[in-house]
C-alpha atoms as a PDB file:
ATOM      1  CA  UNK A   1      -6.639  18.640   1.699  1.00  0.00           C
ATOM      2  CA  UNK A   2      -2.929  16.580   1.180  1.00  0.00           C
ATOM      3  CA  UNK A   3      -2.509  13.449   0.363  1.00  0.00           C
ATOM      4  CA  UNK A   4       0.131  10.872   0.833  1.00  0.00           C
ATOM      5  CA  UNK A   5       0.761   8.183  -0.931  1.00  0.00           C
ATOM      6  CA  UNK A   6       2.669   4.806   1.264  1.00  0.00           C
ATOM      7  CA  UNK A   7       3.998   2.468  -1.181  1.00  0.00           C
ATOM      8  CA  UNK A   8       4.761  -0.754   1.094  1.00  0.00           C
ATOM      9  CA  UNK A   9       7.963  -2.253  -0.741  1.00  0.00           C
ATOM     10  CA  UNK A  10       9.182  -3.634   2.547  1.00  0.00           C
ATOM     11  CA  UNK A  11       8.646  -7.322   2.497  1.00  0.00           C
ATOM     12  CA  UNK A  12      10.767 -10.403   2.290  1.00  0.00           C
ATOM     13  CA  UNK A  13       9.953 -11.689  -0.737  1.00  0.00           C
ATOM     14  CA  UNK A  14      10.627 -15.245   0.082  1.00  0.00           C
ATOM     15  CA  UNK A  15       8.429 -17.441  -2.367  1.00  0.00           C
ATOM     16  CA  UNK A  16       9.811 -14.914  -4.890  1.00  0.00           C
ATOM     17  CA  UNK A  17      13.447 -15.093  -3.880  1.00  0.00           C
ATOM     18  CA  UNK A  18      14.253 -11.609  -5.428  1.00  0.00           C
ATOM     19  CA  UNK A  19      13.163  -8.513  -4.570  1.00  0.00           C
ATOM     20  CA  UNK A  20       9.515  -7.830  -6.029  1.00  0.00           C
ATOM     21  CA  UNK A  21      10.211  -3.993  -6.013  1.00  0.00           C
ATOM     22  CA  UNK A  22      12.683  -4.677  -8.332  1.00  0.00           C
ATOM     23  CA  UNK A  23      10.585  -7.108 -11.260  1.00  0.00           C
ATOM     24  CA  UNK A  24      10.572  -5.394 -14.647  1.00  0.00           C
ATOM     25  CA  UNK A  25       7.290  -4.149 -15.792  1.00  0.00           C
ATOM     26  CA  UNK A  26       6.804  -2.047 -19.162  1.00  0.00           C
ATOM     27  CA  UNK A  27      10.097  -1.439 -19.455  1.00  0.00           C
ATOM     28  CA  UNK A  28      10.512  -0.202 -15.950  1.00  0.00           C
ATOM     29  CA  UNK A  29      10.940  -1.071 -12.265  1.00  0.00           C
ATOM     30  CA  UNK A  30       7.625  -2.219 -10.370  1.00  0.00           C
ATOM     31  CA  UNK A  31       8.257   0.325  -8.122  1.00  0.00           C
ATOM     32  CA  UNK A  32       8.534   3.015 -10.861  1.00  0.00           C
ATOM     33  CA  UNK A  33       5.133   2.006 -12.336  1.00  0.00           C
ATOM     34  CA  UNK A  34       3.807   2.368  -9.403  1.00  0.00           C
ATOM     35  CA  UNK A  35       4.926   5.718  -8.042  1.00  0.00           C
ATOM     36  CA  UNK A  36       4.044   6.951 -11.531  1.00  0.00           C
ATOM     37  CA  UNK A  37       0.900   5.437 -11.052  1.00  0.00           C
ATOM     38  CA  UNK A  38       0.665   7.739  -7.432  1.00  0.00           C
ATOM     39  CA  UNK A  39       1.952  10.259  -9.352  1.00  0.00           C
ATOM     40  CA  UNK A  40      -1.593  10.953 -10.687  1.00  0.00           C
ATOM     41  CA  UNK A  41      -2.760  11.538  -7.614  1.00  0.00           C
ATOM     42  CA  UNK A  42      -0.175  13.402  -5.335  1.00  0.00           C
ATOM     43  CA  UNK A  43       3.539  14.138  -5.534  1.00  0.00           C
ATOM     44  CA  UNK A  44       3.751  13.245  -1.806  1.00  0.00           C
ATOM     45  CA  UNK A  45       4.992   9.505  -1.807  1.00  0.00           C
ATOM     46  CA  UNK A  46       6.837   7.837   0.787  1.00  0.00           C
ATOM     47  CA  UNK A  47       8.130   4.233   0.466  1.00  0.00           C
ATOM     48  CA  UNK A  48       8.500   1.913   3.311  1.00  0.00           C
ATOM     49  CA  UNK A  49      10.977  -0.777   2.376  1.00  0.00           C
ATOM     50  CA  UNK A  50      13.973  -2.736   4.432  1.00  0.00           C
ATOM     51  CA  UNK A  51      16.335  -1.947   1.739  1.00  0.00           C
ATOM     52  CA  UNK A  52      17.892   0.959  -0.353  1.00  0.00           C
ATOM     53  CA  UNK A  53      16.117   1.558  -3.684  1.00  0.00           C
ATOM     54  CA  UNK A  54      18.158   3.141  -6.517  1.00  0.00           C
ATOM     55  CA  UNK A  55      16.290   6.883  -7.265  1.00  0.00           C
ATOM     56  CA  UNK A  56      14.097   6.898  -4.185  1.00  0.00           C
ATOM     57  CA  UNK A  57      14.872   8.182  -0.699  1.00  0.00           C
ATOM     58  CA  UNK A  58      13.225   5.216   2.060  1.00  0.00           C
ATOM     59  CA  UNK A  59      11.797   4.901   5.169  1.00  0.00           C
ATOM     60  CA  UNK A  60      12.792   2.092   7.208  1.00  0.00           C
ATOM     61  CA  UNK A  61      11.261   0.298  10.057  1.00  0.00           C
ATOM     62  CA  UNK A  62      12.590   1.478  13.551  1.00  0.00           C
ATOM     63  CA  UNK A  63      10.862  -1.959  15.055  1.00  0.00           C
ATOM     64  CA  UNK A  64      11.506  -4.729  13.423  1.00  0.00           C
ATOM     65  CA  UNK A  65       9.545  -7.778  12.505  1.00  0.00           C
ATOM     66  CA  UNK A  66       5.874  -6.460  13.184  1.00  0.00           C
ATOM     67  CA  UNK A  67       4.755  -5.908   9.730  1.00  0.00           C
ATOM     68  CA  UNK A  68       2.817  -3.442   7.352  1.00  0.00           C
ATOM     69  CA  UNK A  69       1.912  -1.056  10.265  1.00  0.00           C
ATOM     70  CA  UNK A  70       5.262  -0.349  11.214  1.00  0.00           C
ATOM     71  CA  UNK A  71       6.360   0.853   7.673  1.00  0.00           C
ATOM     72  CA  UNK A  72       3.052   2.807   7.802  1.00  0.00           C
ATOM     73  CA  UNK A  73       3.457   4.163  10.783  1.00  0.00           C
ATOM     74  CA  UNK A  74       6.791   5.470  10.091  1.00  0.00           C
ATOM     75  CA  UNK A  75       5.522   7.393   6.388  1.00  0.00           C
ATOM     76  CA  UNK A  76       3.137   9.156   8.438  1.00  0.00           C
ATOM     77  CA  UNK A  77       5.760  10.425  10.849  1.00  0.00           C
ATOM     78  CA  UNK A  78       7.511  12.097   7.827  1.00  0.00           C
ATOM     79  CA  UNK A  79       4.284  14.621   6.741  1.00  0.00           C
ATOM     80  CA  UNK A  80       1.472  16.338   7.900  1.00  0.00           C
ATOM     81  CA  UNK A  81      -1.028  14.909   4.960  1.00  0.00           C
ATOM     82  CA  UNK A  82      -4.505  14.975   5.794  1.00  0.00           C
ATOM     83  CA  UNK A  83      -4.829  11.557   4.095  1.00  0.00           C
ATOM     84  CA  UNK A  84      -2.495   8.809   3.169  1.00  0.00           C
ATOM     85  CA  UNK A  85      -3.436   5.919   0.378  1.00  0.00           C
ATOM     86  CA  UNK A  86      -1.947   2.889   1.598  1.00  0.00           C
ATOM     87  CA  UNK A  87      -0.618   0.361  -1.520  1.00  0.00           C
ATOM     88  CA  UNK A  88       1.428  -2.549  -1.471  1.00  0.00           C
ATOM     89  CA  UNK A  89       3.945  -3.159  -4.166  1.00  0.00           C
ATOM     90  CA  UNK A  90       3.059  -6.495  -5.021  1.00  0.00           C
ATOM     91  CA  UNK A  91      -0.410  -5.437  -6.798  1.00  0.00           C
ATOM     92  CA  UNK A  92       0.798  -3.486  -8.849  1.00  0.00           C
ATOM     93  CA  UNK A  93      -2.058  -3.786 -11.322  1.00  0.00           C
ATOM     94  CA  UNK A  94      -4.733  -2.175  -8.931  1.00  0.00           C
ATOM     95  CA  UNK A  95      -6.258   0.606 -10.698  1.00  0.00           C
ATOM     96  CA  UNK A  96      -5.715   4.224  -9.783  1.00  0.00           C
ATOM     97  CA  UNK A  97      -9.078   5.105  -9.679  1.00  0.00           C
ATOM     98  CA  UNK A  98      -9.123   2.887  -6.485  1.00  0.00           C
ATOM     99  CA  UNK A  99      -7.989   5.020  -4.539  1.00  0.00           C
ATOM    100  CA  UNK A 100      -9.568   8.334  -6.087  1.00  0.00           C
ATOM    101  CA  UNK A 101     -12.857   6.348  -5.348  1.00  0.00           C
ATOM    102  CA  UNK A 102     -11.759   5.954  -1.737  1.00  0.00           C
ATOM    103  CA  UNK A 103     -11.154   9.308  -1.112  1.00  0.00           C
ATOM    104  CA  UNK A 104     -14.221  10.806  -2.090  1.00  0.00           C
ATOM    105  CA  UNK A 105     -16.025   8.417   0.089  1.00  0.00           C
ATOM    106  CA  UNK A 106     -14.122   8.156   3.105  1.00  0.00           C
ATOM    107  CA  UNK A 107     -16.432  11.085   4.705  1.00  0.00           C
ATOM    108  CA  UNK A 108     -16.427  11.062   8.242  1.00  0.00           C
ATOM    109  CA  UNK A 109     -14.631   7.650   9.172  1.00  0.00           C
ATOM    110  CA  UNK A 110     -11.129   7.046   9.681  1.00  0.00           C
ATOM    111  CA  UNK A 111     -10.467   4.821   7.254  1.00  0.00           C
ATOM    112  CA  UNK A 112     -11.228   3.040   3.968  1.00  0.00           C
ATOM    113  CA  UNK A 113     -10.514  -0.102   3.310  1.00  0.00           C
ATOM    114  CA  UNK A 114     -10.937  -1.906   0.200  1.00  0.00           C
ATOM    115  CA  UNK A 115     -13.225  -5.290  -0.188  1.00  0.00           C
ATOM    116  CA  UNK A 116     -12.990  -7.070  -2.917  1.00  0.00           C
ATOM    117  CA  UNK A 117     -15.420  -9.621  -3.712  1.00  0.00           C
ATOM    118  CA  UNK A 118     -16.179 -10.047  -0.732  1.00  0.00           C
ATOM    119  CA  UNK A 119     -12.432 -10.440   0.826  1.00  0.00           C
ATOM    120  CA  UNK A 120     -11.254  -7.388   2.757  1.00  0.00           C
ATOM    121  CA  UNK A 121      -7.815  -6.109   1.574  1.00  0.00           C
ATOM    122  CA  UNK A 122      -6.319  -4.481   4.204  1.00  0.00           C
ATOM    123  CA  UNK A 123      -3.308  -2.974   2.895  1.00  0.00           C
ATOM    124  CA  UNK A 124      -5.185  -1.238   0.525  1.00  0.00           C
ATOM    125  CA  UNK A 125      -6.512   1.501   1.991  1.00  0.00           C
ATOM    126  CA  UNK A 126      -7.075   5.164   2.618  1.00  0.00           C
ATOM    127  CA  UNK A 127      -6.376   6.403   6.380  1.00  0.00           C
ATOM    128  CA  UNK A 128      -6.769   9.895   7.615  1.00  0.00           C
ATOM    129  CA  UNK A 129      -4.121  11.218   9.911  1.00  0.00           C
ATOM    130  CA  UNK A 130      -5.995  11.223  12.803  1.00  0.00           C
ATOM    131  CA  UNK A 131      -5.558   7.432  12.945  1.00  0.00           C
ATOM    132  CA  UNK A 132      -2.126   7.941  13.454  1.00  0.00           C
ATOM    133  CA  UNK A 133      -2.948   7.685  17.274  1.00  0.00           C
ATOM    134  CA  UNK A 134      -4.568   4.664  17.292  1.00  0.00           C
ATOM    135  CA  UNK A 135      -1.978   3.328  15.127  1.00  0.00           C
ATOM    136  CA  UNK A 136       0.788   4.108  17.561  1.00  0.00           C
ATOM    137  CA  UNK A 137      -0.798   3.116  20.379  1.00  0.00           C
ATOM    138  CA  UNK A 138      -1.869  -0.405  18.796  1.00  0.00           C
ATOM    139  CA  UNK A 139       2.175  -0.814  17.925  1.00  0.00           C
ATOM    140  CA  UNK A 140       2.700  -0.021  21.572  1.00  0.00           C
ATOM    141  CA  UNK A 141       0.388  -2.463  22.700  1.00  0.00           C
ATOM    142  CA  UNK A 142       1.931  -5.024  19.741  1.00  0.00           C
ATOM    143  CA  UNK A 143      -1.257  -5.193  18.509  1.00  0.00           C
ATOM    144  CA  UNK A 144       0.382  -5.318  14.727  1.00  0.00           C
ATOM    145  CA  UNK A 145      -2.837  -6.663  12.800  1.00  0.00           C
ATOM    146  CA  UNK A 146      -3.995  -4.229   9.593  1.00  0.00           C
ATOM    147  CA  UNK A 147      -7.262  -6.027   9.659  1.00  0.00           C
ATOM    148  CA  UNK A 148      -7.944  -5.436  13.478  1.00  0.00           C
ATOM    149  CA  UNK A 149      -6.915  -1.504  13.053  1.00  0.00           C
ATOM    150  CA  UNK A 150      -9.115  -1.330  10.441  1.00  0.00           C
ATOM    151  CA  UNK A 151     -11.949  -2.852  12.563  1.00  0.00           C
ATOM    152  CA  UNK A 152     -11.209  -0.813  15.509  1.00  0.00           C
ATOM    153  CA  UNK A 153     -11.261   2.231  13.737  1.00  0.00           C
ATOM    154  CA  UNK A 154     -14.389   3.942  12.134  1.00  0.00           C
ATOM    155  CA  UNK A 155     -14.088   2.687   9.043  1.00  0.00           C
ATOM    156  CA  UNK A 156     -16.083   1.737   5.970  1.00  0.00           C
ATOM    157  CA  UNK A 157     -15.525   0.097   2.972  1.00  0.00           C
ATOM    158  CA  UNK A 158     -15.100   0.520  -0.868  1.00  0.00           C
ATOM    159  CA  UNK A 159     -16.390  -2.777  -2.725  1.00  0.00           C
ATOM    160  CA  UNK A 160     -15.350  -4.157  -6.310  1.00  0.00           C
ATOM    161  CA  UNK A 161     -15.137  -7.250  -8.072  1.00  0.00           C
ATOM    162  CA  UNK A 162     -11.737  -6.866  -9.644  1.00  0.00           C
ATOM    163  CA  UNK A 163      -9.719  -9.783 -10.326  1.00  0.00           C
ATOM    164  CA  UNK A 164      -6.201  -8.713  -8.580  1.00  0.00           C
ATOM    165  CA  UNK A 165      -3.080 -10.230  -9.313  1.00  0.00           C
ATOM    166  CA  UNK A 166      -1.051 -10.450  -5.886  1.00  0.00           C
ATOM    167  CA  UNK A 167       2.650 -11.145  -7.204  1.00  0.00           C
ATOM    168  CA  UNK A 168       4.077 -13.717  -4.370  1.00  0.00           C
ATOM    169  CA  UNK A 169       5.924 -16.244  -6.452  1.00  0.00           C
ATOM    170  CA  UNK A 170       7.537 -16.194 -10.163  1.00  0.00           C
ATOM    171  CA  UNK A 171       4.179 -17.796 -11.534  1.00  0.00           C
ATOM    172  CA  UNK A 172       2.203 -15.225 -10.542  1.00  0.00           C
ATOM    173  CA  UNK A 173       5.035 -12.510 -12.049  1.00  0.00           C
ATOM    174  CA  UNK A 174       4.590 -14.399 -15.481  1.00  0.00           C
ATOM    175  CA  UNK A 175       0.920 -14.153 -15.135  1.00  0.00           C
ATOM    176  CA  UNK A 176       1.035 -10.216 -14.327  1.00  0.00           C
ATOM    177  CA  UNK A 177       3.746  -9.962 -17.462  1.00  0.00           C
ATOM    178  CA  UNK A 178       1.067 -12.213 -19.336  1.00  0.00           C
ATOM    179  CA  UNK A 179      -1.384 -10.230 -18.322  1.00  0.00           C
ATOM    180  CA  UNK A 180       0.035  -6.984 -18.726  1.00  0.00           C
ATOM    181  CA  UNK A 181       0.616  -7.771 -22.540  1.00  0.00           C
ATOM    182  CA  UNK A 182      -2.665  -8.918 -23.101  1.00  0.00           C
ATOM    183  CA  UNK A 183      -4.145  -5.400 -21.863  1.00  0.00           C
ATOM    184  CA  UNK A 184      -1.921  -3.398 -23.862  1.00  0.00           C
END
């Protein structure tokens, strides 16, 4: 069994005005604490971003403007993993074990998706590659919703009651620094 790891570093970042991939965190880029973070699991990461990262080699959308899938999409067109953990790189606080979780349980369905308290996180997930059909064929349709591929596809869910930081503006990047130091 392989597994990928898709870190989603591909947004806009316009409430944050900067490039979240790029926010310092323990001494180190976001997006180096979290492929170190991956790291624990495989050494097969791909990032999806729409610009060049210093140290990492990218995968860029070849369709623009229809979201998360796309950047997944493409990822999954560079391997042959058997399963590919899905994490976006403004949470960067969500716990490893997350996904470890996920794996073990996925079982038969196609995907995992996280739900936490209650809310369903789409973009944190675990997908096997035999989604990668429906996926393609929902981008050909423009179907570009996470939450509706998730629904369409046997699925099933891991729940927690975590309290996750999603870093969209510079208050919530003082609260994850704030936060950060506190758990140290």
């Amino acid at each position: 069994m392989t597994t990928g790891f898709i870190i989603l570093a591909g947004g806009k970042s316009t409430r944050m005005n900067y490039p979240k991939h790029e926010l310092m965190l323990n001494n180190q880029r976001m997006i180096d604490f979290i492929v170190n973070k991956a790291k624990e699991i495989t050494d097969e990461i791909y990032i999806s971003a729409n610009e060049s990262i210093n140290g990492y080699q990218i995968t860029y959308d070849q369709r623009d403007n229809i979201g998360p899938i796309e950047g997944i999409y493409q990822c999954m067109l560079l391997s042959e993993c058997d399963y590919y953990c899905i994490m976006p790189c403004d949470k960067p606080m969500l716990p490893i074990a997350i996904y470890k979780a996920m794996l073990e349980n996925i079982k038969e369905k196609e995907c995992i998706v996280l739900r936490n308290s209650g809310k369903v996180e789409p973009l944190v997930a675990v997908f096997k590659r035999s989604a990668m059909t429906a996926i393609e064929q929902r981008i050909n349709d423009r179907l570009y919703s996470m939450t509706e591929l998730c629904e369409v596809l046997p699925h099933t869910y891991y729940n927690t009651d975590l309290t996750l930081l999603n870093i969209k503006t510079q208050e919530d990047y003082q609260l994850l620094l704030n936060q950060f130091e506190y758990n140290k």
